[in-house]
N, C-alpha and C. Protein backbone atom coordinates (compact mmCIF):
# COMPACT_ATOMS: atom_id res chain seq x y z
N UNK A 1 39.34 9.69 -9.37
CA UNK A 1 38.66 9.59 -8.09
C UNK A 1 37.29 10.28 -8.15
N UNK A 2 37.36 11.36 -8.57
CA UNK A 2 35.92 12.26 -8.92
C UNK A 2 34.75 11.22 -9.76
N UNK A 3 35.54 10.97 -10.66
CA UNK A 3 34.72 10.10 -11.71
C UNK A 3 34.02 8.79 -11.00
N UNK A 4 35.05 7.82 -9.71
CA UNK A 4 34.00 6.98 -9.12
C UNK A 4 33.40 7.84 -8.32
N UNK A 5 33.42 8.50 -7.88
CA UNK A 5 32.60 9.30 -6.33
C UNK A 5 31.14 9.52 -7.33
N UNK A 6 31.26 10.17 -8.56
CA UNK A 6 30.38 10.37 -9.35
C UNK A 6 29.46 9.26 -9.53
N UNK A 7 29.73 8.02 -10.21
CA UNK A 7 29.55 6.97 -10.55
C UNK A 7 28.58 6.50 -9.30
N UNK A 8 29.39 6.67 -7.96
CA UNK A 8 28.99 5.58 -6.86
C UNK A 8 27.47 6.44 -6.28
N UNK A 9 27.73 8.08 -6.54
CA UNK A 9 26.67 9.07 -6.28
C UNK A 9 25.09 8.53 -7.20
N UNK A 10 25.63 8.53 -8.34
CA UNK A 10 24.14 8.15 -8.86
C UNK A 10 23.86 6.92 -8.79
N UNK A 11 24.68 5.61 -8.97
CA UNK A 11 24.10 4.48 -8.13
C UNK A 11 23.27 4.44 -7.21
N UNK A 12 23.69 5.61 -6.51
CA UNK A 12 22.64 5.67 -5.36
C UNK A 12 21.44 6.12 -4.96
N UNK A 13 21.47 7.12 -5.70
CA UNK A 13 20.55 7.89 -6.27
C UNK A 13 19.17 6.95 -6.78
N UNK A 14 19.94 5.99 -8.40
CA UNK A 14 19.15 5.12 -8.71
C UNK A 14 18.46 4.32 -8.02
N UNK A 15 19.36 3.75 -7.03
CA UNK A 15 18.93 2.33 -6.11
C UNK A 15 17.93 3.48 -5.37
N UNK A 16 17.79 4.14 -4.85
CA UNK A 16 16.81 5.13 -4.10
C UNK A 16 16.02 5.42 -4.58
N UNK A 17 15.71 5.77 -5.87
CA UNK A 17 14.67 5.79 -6.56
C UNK A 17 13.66 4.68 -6.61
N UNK A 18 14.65 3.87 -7.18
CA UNK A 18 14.20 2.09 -7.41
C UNK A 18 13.32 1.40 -5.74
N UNK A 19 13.87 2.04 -5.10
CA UNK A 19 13.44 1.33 -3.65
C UNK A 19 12.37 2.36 -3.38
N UNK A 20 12.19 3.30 -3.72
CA UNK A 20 10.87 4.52 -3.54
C UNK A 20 9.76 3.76 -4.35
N UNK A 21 9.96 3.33 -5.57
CA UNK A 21 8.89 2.91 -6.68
C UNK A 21 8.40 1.66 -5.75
N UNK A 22 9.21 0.87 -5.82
CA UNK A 22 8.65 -0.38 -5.20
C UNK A 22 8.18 0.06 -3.92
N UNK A 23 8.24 1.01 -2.99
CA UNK A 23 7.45 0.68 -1.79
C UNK A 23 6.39 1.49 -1.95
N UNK A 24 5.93 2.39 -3.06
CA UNK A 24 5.04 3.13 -3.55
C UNK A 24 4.22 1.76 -3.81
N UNK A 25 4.68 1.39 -4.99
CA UNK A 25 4.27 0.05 -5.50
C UNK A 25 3.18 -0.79 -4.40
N UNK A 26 3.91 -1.21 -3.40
CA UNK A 26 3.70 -2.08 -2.58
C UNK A 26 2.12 -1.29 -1.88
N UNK A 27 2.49 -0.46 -1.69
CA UNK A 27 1.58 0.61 -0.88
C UNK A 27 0.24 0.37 -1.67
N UNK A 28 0.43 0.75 -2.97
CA UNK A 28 -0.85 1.02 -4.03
C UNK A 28 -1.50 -0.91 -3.81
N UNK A 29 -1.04 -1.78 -4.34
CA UNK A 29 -1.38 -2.98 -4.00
C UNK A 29 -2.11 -3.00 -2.98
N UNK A 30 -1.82 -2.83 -1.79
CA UNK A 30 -1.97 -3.13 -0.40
C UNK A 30 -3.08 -2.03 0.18
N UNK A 31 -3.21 -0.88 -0.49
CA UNK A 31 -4.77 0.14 -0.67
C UNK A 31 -5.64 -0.41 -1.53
N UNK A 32 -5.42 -1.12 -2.35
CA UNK A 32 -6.10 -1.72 -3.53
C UNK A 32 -6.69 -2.74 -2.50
N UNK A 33 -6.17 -3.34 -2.31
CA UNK A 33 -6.47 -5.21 -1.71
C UNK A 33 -7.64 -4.31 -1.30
N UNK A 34 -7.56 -3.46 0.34
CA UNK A 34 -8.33 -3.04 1.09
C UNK A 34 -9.71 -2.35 0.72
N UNK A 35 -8.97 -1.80 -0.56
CA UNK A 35 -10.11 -1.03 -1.70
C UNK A 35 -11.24 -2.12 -1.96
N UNK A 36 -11.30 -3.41 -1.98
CA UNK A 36 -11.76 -4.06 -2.93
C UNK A 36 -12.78 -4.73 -1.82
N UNK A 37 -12.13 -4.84 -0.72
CA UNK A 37 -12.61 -5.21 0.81
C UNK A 37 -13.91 -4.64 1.05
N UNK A 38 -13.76 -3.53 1.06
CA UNK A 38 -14.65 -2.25 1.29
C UNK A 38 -16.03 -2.39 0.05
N UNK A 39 -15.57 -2.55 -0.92
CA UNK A 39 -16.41 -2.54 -1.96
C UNK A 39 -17.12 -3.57 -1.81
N UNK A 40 -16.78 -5.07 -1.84
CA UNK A 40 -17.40 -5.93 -1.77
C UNK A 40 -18.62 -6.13 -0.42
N UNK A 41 -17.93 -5.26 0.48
CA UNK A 41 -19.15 -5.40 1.64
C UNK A 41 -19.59 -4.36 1.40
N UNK A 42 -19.71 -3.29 0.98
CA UNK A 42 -20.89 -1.97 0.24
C UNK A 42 -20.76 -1.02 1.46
N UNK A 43 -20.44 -1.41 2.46
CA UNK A 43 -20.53 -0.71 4.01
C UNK A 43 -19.67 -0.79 4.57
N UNK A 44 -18.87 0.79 4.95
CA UNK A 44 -17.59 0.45 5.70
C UNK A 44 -17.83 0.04 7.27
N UNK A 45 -19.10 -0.10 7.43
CA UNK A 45 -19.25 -0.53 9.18
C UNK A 45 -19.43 -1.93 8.88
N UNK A 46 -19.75 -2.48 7.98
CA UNK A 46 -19.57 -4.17 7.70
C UNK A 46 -18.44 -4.47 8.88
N UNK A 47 -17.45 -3.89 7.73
CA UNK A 47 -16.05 -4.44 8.78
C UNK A 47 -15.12 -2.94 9.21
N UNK A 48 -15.59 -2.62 10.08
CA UNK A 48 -14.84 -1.18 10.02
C UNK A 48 -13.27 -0.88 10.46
N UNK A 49 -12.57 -2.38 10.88
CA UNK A 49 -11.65 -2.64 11.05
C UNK A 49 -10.68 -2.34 9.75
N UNK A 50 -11.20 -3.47 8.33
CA UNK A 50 -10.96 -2.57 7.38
C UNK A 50 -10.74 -1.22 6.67
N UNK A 51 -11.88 -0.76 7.29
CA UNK A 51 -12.02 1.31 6.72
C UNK A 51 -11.16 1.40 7.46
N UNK A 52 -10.77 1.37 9.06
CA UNK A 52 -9.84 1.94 9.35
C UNK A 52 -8.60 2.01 8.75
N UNK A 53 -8.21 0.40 8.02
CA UNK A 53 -6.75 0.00 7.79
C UNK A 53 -6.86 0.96 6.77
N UNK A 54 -7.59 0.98 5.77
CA UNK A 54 -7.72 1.45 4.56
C UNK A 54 -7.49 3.27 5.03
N UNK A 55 -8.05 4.04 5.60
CA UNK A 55 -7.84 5.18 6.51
C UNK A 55 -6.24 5.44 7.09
N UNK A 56 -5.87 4.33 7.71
CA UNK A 56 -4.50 4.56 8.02
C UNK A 56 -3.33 4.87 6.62
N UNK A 57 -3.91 3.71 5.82
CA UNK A 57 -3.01 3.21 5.00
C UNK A 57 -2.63 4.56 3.42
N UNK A 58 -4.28 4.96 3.51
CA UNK A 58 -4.45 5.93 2.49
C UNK A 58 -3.51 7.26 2.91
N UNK A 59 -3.53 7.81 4.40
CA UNK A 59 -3.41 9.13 4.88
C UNK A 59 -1.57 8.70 4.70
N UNK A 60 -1.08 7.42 4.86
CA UNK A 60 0.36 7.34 4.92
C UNK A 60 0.70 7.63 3.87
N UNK A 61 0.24 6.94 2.73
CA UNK A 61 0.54 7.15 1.07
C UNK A 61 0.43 8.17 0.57
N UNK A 62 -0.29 9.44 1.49
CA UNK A 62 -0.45 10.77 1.10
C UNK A 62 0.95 11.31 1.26
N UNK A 63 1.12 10.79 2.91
CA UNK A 63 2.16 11.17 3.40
C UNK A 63 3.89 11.12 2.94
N UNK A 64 3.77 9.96 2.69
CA UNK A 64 5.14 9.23 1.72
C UNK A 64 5.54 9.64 0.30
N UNK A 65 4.07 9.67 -0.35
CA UNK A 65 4.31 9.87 -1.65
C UNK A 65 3.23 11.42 -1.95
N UNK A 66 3.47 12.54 -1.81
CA UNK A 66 2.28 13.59 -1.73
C UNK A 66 2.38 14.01 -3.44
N UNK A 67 2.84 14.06 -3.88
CA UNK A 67 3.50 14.21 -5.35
C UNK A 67 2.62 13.19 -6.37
N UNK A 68 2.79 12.09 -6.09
CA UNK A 68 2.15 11.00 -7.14
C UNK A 68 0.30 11.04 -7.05
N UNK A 69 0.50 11.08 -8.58
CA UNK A 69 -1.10 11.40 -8.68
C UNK A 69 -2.07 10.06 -8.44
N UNK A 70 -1.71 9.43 -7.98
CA UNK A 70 -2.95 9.07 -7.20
C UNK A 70 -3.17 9.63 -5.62
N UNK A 71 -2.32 9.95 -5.04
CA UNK A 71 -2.62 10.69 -3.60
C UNK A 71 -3.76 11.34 -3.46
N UNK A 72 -4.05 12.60 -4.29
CA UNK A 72 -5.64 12.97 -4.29
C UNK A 72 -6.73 11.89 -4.40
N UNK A 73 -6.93 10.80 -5.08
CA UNK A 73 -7.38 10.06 -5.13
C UNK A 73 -7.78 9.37 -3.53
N UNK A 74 -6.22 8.48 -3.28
CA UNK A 74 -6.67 8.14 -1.87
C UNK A 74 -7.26 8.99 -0.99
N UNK A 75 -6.65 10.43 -0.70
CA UNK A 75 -7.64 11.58 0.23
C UNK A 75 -8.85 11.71 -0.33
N UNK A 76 -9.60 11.53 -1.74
CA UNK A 76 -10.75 11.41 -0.97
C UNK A 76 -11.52 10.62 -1.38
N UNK A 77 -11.10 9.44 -1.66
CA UNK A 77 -11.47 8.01 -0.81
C UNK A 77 -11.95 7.69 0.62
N UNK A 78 -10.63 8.18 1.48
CA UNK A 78 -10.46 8.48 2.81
C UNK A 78 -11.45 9.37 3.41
N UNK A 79 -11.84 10.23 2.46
CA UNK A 79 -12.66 11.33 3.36
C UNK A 79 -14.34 10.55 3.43
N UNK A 80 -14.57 9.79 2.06
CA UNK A 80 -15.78 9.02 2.30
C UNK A 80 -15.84 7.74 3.34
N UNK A 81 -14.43 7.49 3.36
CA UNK A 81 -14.48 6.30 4.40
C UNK A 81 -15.07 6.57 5.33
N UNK A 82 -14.46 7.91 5.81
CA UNK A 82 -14.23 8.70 7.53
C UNK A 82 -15.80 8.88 7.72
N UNK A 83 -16.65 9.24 6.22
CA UNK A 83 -17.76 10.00 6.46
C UNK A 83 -18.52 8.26 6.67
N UNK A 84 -18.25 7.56 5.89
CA UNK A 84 -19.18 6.45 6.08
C UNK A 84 -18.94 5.67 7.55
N UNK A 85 -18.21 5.68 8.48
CA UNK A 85 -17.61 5.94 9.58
C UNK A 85 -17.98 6.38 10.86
N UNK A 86 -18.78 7.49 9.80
CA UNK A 86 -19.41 8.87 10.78
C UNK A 86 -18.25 9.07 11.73
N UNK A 87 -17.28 9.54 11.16
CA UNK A 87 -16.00 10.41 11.63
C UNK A 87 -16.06 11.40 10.81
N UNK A 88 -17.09 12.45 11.17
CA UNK A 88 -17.10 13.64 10.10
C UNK A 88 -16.02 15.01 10.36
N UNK A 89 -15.45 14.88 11.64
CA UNK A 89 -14.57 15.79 11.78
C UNK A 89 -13.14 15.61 10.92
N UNK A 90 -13.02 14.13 10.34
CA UNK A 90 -11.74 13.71 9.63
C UNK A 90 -12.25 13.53 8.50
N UNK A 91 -13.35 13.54 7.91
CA UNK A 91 -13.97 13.04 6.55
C UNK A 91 -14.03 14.97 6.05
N UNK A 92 -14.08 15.97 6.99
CA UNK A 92 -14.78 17.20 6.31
C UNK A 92 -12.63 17.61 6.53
N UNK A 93 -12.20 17.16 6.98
CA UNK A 93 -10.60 17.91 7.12
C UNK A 93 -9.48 16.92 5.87
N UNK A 94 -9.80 15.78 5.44
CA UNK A 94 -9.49 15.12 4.54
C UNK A 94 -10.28 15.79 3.08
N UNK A 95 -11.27 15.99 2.86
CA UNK A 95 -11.71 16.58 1.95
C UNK A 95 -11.35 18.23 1.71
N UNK A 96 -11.23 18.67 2.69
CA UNK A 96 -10.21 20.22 2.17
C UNK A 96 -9.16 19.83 2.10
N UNK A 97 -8.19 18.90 2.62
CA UNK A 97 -6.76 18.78 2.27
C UNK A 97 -7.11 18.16 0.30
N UNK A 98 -8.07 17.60 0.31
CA UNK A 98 -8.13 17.44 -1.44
C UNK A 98 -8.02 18.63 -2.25
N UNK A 99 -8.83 19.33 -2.04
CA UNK A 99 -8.99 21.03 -3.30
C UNK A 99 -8.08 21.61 -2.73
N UNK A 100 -7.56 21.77 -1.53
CA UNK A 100 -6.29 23.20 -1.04
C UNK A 100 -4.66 22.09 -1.53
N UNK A 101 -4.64 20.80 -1.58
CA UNK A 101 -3.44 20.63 -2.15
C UNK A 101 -3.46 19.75 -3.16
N UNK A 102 -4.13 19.73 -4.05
CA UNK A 102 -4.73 19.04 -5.40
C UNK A 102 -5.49 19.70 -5.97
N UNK A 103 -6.09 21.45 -6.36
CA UNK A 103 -6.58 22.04 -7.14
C UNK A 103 -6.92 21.57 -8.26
N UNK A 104 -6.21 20.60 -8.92
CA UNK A 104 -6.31 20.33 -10.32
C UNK A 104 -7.19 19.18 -10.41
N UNK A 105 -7.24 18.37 -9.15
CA UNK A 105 -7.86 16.96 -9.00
C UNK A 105 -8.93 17.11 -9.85
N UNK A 106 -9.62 16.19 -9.97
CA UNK A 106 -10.84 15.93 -11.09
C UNK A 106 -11.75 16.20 -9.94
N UNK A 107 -11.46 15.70 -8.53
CA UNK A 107 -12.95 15.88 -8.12
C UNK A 107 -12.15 16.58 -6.51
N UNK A 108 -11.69 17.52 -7.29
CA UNK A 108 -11.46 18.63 -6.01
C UNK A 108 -13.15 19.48 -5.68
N UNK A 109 -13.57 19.52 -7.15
CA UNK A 109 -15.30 20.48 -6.99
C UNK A 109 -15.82 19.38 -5.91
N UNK A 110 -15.84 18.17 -5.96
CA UNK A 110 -16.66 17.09 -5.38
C UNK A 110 -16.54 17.15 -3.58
N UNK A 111 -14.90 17.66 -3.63
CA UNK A 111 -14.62 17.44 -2.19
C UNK A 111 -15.11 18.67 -1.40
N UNK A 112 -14.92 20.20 -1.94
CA UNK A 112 -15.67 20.78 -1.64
C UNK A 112 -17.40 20.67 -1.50
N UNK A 113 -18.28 20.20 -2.29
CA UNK A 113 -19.28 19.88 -1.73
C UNK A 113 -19.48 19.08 -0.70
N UNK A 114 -18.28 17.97 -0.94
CA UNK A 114 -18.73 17.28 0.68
C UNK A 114 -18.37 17.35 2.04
N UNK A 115 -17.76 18.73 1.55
CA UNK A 115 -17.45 19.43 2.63
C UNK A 115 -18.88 20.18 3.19
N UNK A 116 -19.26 20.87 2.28
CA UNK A 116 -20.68 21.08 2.59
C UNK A 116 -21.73 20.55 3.17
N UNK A 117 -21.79 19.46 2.25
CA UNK A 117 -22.79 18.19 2.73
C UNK A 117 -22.93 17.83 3.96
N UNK A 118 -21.68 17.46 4.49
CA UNK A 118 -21.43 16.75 5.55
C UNK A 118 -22.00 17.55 6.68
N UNK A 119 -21.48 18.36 6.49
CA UNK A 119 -22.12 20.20 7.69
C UNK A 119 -23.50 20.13 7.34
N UNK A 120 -24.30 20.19 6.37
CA UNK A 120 -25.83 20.22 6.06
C UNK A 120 -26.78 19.01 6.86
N UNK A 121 -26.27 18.17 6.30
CA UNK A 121 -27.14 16.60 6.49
C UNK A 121 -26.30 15.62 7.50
N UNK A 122 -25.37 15.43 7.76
CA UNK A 122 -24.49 14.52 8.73
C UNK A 122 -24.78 15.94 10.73
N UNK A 123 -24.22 16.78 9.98
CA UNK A 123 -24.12 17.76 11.38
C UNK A 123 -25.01 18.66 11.47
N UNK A 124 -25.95 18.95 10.53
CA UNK A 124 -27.01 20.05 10.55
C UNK A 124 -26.47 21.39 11.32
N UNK A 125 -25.12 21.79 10.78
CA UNK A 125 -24.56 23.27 11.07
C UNK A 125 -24.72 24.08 9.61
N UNK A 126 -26.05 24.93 10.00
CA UNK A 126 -26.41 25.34 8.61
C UNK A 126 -25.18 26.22 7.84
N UNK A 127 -24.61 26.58 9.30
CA UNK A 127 -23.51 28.09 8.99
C UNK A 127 -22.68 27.61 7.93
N UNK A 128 -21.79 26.54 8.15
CA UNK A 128 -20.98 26.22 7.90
C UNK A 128 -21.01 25.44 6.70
N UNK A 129 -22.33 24.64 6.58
CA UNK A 129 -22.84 24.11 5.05
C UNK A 129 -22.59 25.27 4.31
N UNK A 130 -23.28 26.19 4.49
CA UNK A 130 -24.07 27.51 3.80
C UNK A 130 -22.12 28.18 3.04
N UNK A 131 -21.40 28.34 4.03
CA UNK A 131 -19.92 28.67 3.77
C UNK A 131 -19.37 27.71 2.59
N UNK A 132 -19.41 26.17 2.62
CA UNK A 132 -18.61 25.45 2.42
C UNK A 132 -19.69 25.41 0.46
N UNK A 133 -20.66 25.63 0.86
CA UNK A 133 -21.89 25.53 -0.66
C UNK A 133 -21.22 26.92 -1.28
N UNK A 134 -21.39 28.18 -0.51
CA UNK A 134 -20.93 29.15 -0.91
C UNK A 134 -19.14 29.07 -1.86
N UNK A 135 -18.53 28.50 -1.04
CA UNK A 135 -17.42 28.33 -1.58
C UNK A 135 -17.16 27.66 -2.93
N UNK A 136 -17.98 26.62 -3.02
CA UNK A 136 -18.20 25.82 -3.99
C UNK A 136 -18.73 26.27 -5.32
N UNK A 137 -19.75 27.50 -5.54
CA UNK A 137 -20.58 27.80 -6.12
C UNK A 137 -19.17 29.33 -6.50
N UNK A 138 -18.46 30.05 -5.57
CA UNK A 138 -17.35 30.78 -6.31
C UNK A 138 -16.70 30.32 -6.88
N UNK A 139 -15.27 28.96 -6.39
CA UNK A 139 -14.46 28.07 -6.88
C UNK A 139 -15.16 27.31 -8.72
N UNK A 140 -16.38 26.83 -8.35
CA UNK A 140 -16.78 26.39 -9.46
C UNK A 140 -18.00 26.47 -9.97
N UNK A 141 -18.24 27.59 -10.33
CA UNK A 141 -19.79 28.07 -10.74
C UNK A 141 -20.15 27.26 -11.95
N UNK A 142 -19.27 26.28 -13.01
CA UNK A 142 -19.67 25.77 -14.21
C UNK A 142 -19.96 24.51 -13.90
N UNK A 143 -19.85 24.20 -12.62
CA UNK A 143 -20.11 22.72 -12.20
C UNK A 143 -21.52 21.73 -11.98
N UNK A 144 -21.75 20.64 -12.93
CA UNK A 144 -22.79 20.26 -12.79
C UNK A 144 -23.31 20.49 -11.53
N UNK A 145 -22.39 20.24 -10.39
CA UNK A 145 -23.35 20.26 -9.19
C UNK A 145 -23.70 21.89 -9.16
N UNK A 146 -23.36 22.90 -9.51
CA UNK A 146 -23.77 24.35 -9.26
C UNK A 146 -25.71 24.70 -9.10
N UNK A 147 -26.14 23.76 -10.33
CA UNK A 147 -27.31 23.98 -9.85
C UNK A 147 -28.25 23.71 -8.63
N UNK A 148 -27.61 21.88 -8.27
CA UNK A 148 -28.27 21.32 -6.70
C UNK A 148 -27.67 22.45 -6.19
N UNK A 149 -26.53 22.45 -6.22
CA UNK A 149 -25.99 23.58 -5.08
C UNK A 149 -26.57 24.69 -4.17
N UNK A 150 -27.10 25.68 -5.81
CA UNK A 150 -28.07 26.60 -5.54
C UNK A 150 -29.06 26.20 -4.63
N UNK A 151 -29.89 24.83 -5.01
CA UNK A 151 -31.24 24.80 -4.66
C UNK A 151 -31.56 24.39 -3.55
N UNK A 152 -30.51 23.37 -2.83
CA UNK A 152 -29.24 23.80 -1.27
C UNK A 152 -29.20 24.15 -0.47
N UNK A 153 -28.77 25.30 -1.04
CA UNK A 153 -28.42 26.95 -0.59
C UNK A 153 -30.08 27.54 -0.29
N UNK A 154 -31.14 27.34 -1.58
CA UNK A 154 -32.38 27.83 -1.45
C UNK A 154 -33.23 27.39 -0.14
N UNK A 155 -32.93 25.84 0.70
CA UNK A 155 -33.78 25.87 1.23
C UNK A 155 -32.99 25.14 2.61
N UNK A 156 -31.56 25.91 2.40
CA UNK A 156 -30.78 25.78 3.92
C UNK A 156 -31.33 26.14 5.14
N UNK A 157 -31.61 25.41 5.90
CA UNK A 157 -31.83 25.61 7.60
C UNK A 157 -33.39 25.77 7.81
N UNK A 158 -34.22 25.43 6.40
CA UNK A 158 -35.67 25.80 6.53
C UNK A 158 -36.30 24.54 7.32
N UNK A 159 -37.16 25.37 8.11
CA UNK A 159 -38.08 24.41 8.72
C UNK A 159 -39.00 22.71 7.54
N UNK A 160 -38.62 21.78 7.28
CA UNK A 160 -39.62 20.42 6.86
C UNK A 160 -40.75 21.12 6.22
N UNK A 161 -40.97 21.40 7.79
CA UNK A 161 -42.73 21.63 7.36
C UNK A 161 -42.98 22.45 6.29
N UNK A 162 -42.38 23.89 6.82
CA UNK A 162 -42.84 25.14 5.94
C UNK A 162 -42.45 24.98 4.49
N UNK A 163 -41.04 24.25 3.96
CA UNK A 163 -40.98 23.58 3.06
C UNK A 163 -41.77 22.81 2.44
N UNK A 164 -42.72 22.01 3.13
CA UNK A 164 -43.73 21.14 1.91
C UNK A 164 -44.61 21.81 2.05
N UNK A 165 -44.94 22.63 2.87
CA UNK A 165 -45.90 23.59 2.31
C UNK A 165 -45.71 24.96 1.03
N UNK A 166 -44.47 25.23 1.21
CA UNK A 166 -43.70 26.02 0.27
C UNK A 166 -44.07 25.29 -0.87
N UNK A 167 -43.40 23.74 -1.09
CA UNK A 167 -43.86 23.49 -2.46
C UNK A 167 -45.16 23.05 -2.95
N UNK A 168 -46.34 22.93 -2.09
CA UNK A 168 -47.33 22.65 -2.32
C UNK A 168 -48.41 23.40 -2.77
N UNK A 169 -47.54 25.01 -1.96
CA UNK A 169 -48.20 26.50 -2.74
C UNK A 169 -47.72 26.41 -3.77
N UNK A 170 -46.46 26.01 -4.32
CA UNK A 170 -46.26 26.00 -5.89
C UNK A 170 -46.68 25.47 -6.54
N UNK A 171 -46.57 24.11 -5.93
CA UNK A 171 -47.85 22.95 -7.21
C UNK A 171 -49.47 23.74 -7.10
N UNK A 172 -49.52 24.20 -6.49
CA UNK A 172 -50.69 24.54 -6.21
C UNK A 172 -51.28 25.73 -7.58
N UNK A 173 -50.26 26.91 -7.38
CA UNK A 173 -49.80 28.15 -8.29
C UNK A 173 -49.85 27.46 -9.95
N UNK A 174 -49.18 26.12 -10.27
CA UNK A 174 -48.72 25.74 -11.41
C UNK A 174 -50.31 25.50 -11.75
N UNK A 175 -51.23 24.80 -11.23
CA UNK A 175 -52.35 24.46 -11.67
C UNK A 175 -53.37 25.58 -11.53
N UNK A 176 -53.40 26.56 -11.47
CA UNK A 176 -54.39 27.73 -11.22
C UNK A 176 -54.31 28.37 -12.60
């Protein structure tokens, strides 16, 4: 009796597995299709009906499957959608859910900057650029982006003007 209870236990197990893959499966297809949607019109406001699906569809697959390595992937996919969107309050909260639960991601450094970014140039909240650059530049000081970063950081919240005049005293300095 033990021995079927055993038997009938991992059957089930299996078939549960088997039915996880395939609706993983199905999922990745069906982000893909949408993936390709998006690409081909270059602009998620083309059809933004799409970004959304693609938005819904990505944040579920996070949700369902948080483990499988493409999930970082879709989050921040998702976070450029949101930003191309100009939904920057879900594009800058999708991109920290990338580096705080995917550390290892390839472009966890990436999501932190556009965490930054987005605060700099989308919202012009210098504070919070200035935090999110800062963070970026501790987390990953060897990172190609470390140097823009810095230079960023060098001329956060400065007035246009005083800026091209800033560099015009320098070109200026270089030729003297």
């Amino acid at each position: 009796m033990r021995y079927w209870f055993l038997l009938f236990l991992s059957g089930g197990l299996l078939a549960s597995c088997q039915s996880s893959r395939n609706e993983a499966q199905a999922q990745q297809e069906a982000l893909q299709a949408l993936e390709m949607q998006l690409l081909t019109a270059q602009d998620v406001n083309v059809d933004p009906e799409v970004a959304q699906a693609f938005l819904e569809k990505s944040q579920a697959y996070v949700q369902a499957f948080p483990k499988d390595s493409l999930a970082p992937s879709y989050l921040f996919k998702a976070a450029e959608v949101s930003r191309g969107l100009r939904q920057f309050g879900d594009a800058i909260k999708l991109a920290g859910q990338v580096w705080r639960e995917y550390p290892e991601f390839e472009k966890a450094p990436d999501a932190v900057f556009l965490q930054g970014f987005i605060y700099d140039t989308d919202l012009d909240d210098t504070l919070n650029a200035r935090k999110y650059y800062e963070r970026f530049l501790e987390k990953y000081p060897e990172h190609p982006f470390a140097v823009n970063v810095i230079e960023l950081l060098s001329v956060l919240g400065k007035d246009p003007e005083a800026l091209i005049r800033e560099f015009q005293a320098k070109d200026q300095a270089k030729r003297d």
